[in-house]
Structure formats: C-alpha cells, structure tokens
Protein backbone atom coordinates (compact mmCIF):
# COMPACT_ATOMS: atom_id res chain seq x y z
CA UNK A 1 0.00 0.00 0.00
CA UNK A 2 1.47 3.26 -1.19
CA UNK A 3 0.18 6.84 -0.61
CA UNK A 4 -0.23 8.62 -3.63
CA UNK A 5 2.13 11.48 -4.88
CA UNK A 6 0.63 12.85 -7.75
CA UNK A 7 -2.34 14.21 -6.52
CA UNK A 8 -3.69 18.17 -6.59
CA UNK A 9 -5.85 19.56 -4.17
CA UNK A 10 -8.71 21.09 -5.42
CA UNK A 11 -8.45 25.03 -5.46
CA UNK A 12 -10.57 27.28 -2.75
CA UNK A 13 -12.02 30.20 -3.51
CA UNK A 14 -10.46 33.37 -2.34
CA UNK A 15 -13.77 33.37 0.65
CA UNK A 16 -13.00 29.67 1.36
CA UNK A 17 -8.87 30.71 1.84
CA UNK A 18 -10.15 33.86 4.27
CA UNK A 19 -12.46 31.91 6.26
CA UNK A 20 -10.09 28.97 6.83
CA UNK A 21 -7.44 31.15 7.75
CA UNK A 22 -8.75 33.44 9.96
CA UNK A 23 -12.18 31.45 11.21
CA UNK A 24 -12.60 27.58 10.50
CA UNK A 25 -10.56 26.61 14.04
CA UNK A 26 -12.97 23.98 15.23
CA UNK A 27 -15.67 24.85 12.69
CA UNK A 28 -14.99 22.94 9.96
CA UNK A 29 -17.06 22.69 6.42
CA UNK A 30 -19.16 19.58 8.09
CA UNK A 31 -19.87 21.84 11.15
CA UNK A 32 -20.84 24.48 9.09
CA UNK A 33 -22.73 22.67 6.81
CA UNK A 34 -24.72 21.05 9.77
CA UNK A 35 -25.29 24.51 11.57
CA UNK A 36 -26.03 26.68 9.10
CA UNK A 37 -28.33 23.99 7.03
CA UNK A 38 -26.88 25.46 3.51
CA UNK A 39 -27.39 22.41 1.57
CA UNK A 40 -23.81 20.30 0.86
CA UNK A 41 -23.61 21.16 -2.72
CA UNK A 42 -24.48 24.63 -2.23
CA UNK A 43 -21.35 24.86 0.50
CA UNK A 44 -19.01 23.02 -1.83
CA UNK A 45 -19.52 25.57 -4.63
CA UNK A 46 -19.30 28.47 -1.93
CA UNK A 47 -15.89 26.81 -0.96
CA UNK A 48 -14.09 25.69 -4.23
CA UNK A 49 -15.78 27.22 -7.27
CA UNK A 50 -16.22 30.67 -8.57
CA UNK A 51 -19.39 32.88 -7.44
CA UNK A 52 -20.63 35.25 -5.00
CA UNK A 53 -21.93 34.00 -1.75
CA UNK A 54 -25.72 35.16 -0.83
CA UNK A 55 -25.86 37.46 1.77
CA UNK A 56 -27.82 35.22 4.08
CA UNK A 57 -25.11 32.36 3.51
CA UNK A 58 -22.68 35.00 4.67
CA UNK A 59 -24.52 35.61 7.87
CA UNK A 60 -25.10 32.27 8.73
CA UNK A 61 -21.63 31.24 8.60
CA UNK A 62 -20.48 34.36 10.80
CA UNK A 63 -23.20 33.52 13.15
CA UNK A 64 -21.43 30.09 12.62
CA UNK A 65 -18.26 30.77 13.98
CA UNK A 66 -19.49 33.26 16.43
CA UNK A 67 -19.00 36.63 14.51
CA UNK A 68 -21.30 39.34 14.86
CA UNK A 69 -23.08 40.62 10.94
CA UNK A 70 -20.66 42.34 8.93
CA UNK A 71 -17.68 41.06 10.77
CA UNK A 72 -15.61 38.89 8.40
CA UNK A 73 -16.48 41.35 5.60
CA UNK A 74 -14.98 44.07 7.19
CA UNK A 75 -11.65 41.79 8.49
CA UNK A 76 -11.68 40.55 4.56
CA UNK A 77 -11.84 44.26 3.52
CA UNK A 78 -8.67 45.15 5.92
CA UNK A 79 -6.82 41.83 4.53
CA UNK A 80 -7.77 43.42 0.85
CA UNK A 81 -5.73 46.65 1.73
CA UNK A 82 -2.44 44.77 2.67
C-alpha cells in the first residue's frame, strides 16, 4: 500500500482561503454545513468554485463561527488593503 504522490488539491475560492485562515478553528465545512443547514452542494460551490456568496449564507456562517453581521467582511476588507 502506497500513498499517492501525484495528486492536486482542489483550489478554494479566495472566501474559502479567508475563512479557513482566519475562522474555520474547530468549525470545519461539516460543522458548518450542519449549523447553518446550507445544503452540501451549495457549501461546496461556496468553498471551491467561482461565485458570489448570498448574503444570508454569509450571515449564517459568521453567526457560525461566532462573529457578529458584517464582521468577516470588514476583516476581509482590511486583509484586501495589505
């Protein structure tokens, strides 16, 4: 048995980069998924393919992992100006 070497990882979006970097800790994509009750699919396209999030999907997943409305945006704005 031999692990793999030529494999890729499937590209995030630039959303899916910010929120695992600065908010995913111990919520993962299966505990957002399960709290926030966006449908699987709809989640995976959010995470890895091109698109602009609802604004209801974004304010589930900051109530998600405990951010107040408007919170990542604004943190995402000041990571935009660096």
């Amino acid at each position: 048995m031999e692990l793999r070497t030529d494999y890729k990882l499937e590209k995030r979006t630039n959303f899916s980069l910010f929120t695992r970097e600065n908010f995913e800790g111990d919520n993962t994509f299966e505990e957002i998924q399960g709290k926030t009750g966006i449908e699987k699919q709809r989640l995976t396209d959010i995470y890895f393919n091109p698109g602009a999030t609802e604004p209801y999907e974004f304010l589930f997943i900051e109530k998600t992992v405990d951010k107040g409305p408007g919170e990542m945006m604004k943190a995402s704005d000041h990571r935009n100006e660096k």
